[in-house]
C-alpha atoms as a PDB file:
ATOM      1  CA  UNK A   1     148.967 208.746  16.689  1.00  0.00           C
ATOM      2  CA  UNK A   2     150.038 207.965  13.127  1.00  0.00           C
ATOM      3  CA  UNK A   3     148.915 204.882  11.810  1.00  0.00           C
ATOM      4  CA  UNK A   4     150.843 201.928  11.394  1.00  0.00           C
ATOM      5  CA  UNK A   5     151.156 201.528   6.903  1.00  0.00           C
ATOM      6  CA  UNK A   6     149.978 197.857   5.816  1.00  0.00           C
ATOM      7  CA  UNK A   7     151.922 195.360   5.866  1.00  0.00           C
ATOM      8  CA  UNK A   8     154.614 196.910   8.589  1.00  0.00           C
ATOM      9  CA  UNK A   9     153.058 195.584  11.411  1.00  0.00           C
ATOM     10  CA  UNK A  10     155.830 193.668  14.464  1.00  0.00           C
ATOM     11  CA  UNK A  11     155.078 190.370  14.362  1.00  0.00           C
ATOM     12  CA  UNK A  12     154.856 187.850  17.268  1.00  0.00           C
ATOM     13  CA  UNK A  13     154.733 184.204  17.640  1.00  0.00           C
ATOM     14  CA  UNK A  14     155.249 182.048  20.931  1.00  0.00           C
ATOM     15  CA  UNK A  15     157.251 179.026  20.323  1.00  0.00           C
ATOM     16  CA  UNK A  16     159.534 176.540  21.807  1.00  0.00           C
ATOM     17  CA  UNK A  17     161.772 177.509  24.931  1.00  0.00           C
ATOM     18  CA  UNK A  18     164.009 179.223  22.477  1.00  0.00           C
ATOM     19  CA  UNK A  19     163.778 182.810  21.153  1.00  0.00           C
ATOM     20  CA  UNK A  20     164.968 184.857  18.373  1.00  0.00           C
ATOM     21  CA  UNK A  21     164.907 188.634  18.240  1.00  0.00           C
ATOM     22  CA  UNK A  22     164.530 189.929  14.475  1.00  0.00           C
ATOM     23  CA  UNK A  23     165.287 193.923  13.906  1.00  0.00           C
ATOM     24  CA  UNK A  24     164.443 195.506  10.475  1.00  0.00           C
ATOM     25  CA  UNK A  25     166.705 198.526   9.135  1.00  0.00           C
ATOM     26  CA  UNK A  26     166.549 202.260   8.923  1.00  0.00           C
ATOM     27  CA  UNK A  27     163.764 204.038   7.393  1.00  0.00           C
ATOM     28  CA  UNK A  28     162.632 200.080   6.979  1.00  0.00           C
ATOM     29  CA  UNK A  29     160.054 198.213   8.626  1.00  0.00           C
ATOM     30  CA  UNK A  30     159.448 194.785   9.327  1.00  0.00           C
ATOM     31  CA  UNK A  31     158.005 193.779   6.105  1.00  0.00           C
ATOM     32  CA  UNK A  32     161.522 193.443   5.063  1.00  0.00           C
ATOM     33  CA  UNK A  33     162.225 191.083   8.068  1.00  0.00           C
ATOM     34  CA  UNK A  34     158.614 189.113   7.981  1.00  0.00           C
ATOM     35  CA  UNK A  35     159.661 186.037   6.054  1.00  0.00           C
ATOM     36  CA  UNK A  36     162.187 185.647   8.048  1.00  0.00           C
ATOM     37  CA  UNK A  37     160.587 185.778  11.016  1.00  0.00           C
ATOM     38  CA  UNK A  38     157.764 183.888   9.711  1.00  0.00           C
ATOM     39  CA  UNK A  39     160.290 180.629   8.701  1.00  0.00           C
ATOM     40  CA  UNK A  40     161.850 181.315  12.391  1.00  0.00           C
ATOM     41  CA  UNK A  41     158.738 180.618  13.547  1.00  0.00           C
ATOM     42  CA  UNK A  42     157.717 177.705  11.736  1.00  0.00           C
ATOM     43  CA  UNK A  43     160.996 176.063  12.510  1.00  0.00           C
ATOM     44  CA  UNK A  44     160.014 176.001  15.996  1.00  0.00           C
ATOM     45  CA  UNK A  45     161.311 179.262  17.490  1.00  0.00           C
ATOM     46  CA  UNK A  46     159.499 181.970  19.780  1.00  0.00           C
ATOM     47  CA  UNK A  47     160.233 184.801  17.686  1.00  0.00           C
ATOM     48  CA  UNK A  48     159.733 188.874  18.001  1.00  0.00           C
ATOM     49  CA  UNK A  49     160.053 191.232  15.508  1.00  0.00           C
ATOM     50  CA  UNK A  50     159.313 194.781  16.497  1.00  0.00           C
ATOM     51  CA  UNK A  51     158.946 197.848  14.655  1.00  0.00           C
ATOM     52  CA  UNK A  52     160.508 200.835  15.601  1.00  0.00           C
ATOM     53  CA  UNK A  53     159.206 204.228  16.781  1.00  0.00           C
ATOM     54  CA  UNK A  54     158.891 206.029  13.422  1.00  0.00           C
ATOM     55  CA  UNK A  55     159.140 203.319  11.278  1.00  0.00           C
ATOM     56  CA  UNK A  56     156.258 201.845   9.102  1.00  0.00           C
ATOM     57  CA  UNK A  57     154.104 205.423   9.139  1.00  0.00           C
ATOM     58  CA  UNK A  58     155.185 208.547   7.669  1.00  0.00           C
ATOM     59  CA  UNK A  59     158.303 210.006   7.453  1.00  0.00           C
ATOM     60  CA  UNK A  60     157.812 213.208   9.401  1.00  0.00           C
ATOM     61  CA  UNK A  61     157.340 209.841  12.401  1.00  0.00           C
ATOM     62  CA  UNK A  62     160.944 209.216  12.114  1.00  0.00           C
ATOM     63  CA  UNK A  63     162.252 212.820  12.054  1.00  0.00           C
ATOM     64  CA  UNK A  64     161.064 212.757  16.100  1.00  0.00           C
ATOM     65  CA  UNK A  65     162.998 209.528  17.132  1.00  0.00           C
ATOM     66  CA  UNK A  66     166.763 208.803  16.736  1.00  0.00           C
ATOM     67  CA  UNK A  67     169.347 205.697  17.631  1.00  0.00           C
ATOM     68  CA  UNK A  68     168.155 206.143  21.483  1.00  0.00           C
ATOM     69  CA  UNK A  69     164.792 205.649  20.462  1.00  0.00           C
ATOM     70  CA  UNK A  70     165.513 202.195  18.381  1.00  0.00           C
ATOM     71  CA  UNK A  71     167.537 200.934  20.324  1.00  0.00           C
ATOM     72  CA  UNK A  72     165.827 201.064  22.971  1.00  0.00           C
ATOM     73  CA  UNK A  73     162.633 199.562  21.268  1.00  0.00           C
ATOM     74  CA  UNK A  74     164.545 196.795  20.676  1.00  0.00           C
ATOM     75  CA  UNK A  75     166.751 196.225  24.373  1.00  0.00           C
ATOM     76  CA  UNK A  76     163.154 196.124  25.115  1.00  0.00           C
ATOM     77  CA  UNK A  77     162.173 193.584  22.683  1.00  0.00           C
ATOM     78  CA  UNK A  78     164.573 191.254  23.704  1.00  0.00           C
ATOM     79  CA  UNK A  79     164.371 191.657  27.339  1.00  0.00           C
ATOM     80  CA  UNK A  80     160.992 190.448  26.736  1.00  0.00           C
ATOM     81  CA  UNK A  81     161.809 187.561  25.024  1.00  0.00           C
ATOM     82  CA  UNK A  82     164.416 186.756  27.355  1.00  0.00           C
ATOM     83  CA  UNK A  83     161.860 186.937  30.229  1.00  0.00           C
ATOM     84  CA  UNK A  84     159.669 184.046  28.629  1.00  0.00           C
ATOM     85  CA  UNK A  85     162.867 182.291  26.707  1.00  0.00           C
ATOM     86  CA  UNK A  86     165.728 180.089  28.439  1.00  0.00           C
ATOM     87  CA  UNK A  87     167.473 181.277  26.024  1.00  0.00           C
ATOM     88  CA  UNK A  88     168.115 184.176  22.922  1.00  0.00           C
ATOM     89  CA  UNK A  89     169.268 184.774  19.892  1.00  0.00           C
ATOM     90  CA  UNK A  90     169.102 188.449  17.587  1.00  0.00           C
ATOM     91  CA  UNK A  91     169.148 188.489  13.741  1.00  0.00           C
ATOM     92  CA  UNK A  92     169.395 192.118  12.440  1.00  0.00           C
ATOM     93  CA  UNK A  93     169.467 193.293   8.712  1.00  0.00           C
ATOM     94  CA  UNK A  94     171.207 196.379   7.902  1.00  0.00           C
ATOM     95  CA  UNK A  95     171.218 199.225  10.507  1.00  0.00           C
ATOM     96  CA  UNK A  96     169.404 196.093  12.778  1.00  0.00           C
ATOM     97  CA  UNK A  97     172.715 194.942  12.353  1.00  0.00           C
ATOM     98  CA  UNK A  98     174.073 197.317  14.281  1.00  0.00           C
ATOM     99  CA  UNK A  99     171.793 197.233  16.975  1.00  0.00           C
ATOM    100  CA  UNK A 100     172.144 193.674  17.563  1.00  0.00           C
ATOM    101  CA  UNK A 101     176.107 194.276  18.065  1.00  0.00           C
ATOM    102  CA  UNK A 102     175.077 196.461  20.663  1.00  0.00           C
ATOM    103  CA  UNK A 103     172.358 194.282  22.139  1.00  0.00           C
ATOM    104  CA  UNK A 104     174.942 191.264  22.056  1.00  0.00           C
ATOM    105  CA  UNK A 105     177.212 194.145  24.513  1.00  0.00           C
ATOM    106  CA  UNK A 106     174.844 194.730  26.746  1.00  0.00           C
ATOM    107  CA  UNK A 107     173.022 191.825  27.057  1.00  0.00           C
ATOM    108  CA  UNK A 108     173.942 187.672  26.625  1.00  0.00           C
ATOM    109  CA  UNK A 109     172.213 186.126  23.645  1.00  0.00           C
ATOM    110  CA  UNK A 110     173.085 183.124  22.426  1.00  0.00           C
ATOM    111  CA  UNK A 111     174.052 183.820  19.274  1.00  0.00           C
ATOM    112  CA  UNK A 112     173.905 186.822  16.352  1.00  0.00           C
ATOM    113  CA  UNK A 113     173.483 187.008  12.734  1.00  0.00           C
ATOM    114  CA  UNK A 114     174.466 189.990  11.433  1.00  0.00           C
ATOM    115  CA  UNK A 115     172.677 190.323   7.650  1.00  0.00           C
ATOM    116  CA  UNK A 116     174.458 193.370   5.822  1.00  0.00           C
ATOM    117  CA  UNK A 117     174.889 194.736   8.784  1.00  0.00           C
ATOM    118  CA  UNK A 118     175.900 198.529   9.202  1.00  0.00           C
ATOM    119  CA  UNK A 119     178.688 198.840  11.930  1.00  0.00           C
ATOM    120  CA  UNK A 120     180.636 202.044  11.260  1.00  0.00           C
ATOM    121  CA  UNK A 121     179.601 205.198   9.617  1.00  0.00           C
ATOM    122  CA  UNK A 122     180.054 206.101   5.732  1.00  0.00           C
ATOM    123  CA  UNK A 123     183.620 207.610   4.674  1.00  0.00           C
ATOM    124  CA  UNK A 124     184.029 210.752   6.501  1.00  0.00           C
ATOM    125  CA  UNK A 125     183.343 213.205   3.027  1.00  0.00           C
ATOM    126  CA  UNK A 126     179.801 211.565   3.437  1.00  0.00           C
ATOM    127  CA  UNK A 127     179.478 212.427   6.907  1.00  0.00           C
ATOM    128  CA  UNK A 128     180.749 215.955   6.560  1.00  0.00           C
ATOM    129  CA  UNK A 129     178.512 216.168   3.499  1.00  0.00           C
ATOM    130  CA  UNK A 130     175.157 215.604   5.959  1.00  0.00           C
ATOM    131  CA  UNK A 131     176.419 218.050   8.528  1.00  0.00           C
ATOM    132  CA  UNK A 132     176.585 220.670   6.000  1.00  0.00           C
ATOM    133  CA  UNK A 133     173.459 220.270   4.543  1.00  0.00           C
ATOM    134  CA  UNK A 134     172.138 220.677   7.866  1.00  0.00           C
ATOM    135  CA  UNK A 135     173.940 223.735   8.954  1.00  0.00           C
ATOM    136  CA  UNK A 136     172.671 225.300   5.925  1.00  0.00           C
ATOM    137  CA  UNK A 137     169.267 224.085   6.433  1.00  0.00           C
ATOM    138  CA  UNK A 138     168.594 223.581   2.938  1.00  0.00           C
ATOM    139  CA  UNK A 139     166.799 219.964   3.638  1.00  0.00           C
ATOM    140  CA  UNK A 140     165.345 217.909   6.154  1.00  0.00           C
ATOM    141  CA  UNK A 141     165.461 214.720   3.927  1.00  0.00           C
ATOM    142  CA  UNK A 142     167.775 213.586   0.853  1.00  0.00           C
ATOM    143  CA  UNK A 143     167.076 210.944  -1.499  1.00  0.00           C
ATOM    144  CA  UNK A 144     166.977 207.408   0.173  1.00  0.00           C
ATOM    145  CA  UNK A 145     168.532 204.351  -1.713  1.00  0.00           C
ATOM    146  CA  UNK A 146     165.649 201.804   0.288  1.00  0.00           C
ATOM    147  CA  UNK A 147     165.001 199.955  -2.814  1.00  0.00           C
ATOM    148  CA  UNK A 148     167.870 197.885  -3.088  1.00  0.00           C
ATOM    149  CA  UNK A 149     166.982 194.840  -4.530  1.00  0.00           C
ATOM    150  CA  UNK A 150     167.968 193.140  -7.293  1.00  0.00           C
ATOM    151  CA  UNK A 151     165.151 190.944  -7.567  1.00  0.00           C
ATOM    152  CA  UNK A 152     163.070 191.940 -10.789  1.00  0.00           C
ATOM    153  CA  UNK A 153     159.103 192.645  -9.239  1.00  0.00           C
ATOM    154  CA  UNK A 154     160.237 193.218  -5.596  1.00  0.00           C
ATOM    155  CA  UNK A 155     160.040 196.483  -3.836  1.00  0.00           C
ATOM    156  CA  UNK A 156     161.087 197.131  -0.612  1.00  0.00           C
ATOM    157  CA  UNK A 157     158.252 199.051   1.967  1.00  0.00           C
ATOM    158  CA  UNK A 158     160.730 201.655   3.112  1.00  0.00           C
ATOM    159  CA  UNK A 159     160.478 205.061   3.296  1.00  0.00           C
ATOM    160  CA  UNK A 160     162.288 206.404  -0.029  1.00  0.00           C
ATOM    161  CA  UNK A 161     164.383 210.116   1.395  1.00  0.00           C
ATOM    162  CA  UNK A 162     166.543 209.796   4.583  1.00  0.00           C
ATOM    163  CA  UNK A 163     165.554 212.303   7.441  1.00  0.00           C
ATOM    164  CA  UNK A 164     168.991 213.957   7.728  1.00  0.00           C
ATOM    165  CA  UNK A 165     168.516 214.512  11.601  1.00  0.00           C
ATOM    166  CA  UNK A 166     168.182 210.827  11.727  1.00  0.00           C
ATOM    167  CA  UNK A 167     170.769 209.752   9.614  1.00  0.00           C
ATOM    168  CA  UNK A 168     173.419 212.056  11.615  1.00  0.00           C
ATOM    169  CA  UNK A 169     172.122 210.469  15.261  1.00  0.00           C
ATOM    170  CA  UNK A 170     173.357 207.200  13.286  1.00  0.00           C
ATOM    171  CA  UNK A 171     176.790 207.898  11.800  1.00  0.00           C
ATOM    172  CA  UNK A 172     177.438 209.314  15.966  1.00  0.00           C
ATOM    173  CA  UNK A 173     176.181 206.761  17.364  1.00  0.00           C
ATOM    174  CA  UNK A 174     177.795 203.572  15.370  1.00  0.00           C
ATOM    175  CA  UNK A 175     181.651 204.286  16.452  1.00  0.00           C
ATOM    176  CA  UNK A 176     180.863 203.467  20.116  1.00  0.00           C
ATOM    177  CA  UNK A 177     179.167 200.280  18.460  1.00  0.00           C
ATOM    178  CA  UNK A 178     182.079 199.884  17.030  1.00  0.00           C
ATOM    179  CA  UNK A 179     184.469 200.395  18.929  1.00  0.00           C
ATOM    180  CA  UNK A 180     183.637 197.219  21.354  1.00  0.00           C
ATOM    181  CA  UNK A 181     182.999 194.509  18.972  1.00  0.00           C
ATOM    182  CA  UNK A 182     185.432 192.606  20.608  1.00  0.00           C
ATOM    183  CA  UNK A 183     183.456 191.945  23.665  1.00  0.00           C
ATOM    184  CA  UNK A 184     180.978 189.986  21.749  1.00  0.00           C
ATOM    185  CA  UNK A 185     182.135 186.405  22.213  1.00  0.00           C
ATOM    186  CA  UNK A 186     178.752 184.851  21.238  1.00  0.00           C
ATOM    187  CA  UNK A 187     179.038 182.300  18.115  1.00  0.00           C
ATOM    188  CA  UNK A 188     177.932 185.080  14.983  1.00  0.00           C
ATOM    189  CA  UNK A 189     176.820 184.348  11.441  1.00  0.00           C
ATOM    190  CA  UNK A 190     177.544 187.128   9.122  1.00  0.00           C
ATOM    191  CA  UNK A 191     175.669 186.980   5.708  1.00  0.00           C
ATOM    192  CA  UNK A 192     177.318 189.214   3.241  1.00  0.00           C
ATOM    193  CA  UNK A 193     176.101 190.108  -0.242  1.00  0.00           C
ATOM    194  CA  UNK A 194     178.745 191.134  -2.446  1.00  0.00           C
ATOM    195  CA  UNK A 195     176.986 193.931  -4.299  1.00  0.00           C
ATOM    196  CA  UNK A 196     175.475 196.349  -1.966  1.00  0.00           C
ATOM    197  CA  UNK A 197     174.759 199.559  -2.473  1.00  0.00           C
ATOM    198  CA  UNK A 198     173.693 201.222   1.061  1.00  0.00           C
ATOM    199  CA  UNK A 199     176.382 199.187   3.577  1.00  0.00           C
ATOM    200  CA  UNK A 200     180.034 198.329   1.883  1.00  0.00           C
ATOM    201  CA  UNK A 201     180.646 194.903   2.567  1.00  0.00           C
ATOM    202  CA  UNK A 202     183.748 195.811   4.320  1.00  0.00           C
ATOM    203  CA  UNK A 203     181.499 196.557   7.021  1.00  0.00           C
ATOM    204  CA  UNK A 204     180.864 192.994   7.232  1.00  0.00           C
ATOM    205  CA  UNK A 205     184.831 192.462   6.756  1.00  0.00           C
ATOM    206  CA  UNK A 206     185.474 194.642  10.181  1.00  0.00           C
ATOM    207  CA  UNK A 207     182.991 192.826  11.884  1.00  0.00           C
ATOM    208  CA  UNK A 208     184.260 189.396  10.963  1.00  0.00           C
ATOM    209  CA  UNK A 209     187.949 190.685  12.339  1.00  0.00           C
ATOM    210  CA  UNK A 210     187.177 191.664  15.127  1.00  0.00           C
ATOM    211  CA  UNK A 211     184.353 189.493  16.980  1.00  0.00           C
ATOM    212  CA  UNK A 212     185.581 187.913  19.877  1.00  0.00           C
ATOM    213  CA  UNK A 213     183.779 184.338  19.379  1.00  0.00           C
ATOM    214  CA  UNK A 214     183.388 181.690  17.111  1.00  0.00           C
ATOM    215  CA  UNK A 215     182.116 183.362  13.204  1.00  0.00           C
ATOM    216  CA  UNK A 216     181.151 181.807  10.071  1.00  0.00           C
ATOM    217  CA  UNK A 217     181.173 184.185   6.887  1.00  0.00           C
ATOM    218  CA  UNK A 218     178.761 183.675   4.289  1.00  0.00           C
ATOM    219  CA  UNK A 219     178.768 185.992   0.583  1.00  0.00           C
ATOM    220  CA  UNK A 220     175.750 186.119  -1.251  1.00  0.00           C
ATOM    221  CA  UNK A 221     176.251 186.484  -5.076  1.00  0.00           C
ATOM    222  CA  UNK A 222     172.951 186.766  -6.220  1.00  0.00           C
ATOM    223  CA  UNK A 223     171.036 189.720  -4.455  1.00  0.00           C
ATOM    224  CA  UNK A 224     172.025 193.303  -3.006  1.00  0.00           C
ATOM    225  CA  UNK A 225     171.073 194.996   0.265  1.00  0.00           C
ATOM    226  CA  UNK A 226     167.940 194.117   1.122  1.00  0.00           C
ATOM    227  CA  UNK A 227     168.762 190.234   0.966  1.00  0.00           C
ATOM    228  CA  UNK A 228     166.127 188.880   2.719  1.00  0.00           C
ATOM    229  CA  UNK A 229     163.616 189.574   0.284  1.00  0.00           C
ATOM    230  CA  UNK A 230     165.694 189.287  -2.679  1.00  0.00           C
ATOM    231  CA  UNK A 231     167.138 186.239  -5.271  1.00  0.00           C
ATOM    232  CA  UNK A 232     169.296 184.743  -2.142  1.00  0.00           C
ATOM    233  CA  UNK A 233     165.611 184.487   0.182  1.00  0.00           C
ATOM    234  CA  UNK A 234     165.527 181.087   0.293  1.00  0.00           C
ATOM    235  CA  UNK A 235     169.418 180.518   1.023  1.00  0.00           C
ATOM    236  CA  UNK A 236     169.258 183.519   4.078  1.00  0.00           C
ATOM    237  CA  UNK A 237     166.605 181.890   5.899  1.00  0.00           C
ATOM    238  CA  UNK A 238     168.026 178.558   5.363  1.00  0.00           C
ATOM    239  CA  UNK A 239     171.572 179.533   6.635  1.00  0.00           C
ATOM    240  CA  UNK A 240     170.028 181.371   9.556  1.00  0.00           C
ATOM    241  CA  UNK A 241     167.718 178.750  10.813  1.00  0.00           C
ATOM    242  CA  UNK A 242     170.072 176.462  10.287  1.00  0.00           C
ATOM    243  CA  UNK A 243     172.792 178.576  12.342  1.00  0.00           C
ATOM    244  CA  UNK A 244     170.346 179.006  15.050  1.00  0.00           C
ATOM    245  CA  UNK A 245     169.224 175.639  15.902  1.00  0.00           C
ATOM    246  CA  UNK A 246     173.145 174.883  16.199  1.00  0.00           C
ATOM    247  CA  UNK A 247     173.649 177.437  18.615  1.00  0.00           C
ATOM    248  CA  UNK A 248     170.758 177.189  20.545  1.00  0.00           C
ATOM    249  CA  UNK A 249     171.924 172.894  20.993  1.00  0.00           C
ATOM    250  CA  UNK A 250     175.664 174.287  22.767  1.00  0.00           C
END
């Protein structure tokens, strides 16, 4: 068994009656998501943040899982929680943004906050693009873009190439995400920055349109994907926390 890099540990705390799921992103870990978490925490909440199966090792870890495997991790995660917790809530960054639409399908949290969240695959060139590469079997990984932050000093612990098998389990498995965000009637905070360059914000933009329940929409002006360890820190954690404690007093 591989082990776990420094600093990419899940992290665990046991709170109040209330409980927050936190997901990380692909070819992340939860370092990105730990402050977060952490403030969760603090504020009173009983918080889990797990990392996913070949996540936070070595590269050649996340070539043997796909979106079964974290997903799965994290239904797990916050079935859990939900069996020590009156009540849940999931926060997802990125790809975890995804995976807490689908969560909020097939499970009943009490709210979501969806932070850059990925919720459809690239533009189809992109797609087709991966699928040759692997048909041609030039390359197993292509050049990541996990350091996007615009904070001067901070650098993201993700894994810097994309495993291509991985990223093409993704772009199939988002459209059925997708395609039934309009069953998710739990109040949502979406956190948006306006310069991203891994998820276009209009992913955000779909997901705003069509949630079923109450949203609020926040941009971020000051920090790119990775915005919860970027310039707009302070302001994600205070939005979310804030959000939260709302929902979980409906």
């Amino acid at each position: 068994m591989t082990d776990v890099l420094p600093g990419c540990e899940p992290y665990s705390a046991n709170g109040g009656p209330d409980g927050v799921l936190v997901l990380h992103g692909f070819t992340g870990n939860p370092s990105s998501m730990r402050p977060l978490a952490e403030r969760l925490a603090g504020d009173g909440f009983s918080v889990e943040l797990p990392r996913w199966p070949g996540h936070g090792t070595t590269i050649e870890d996340c070539l043997t899982t796909d979106w079964s495997d974290w997903s799965g991790a994290s239904l797990a995660a916050y079935d859990a929680l939900a069996a020590r917790c009156a009540k849940v809530a999931v926060v997802g960054l990125s790809v975890g943004g995804g995976v807490t639409a689908l969560i909020a399908q097939e499970r009943s949290p009490v709210a979501c906050v969806f932070i850059n969240a990925m919720i459809k695959p690239p533009a189809p060139e992109l797609v087709d693009m991966v699928d040759q590469i692997m048909a041609d079997g030039t390359l197993t990984f292509a050049t990541g873009n996990g350091q996007d932050v615009k904070k001067e000093g901070v650098v993201e612990n993700a894994y810097a190439e994309w495993p291509l098998p991985c990223l093409k389990s993704l772009f199939e498995s988002l459209p059925a995400v997708g395609a039934r965000l309009g069953e998710i009637a739990a109040p949502s905070l979406v956190i948006t920055s306006r310069e991203d360059h891994t998820v276009t914000p209009d992913n955000s933009e779909d997901l705003v349109a069509a949630l079923a329940g109450p949203v609020e929409h926040v941009w971020l002006d000051d920090s790119y994907h990775v915005a919860t360890i970027d310039n707009d820190q302070a302001l994600v954690e205070d939005l979310t926390s804030a959000f939260l404690q709302r929902a979980f007093a409906r």
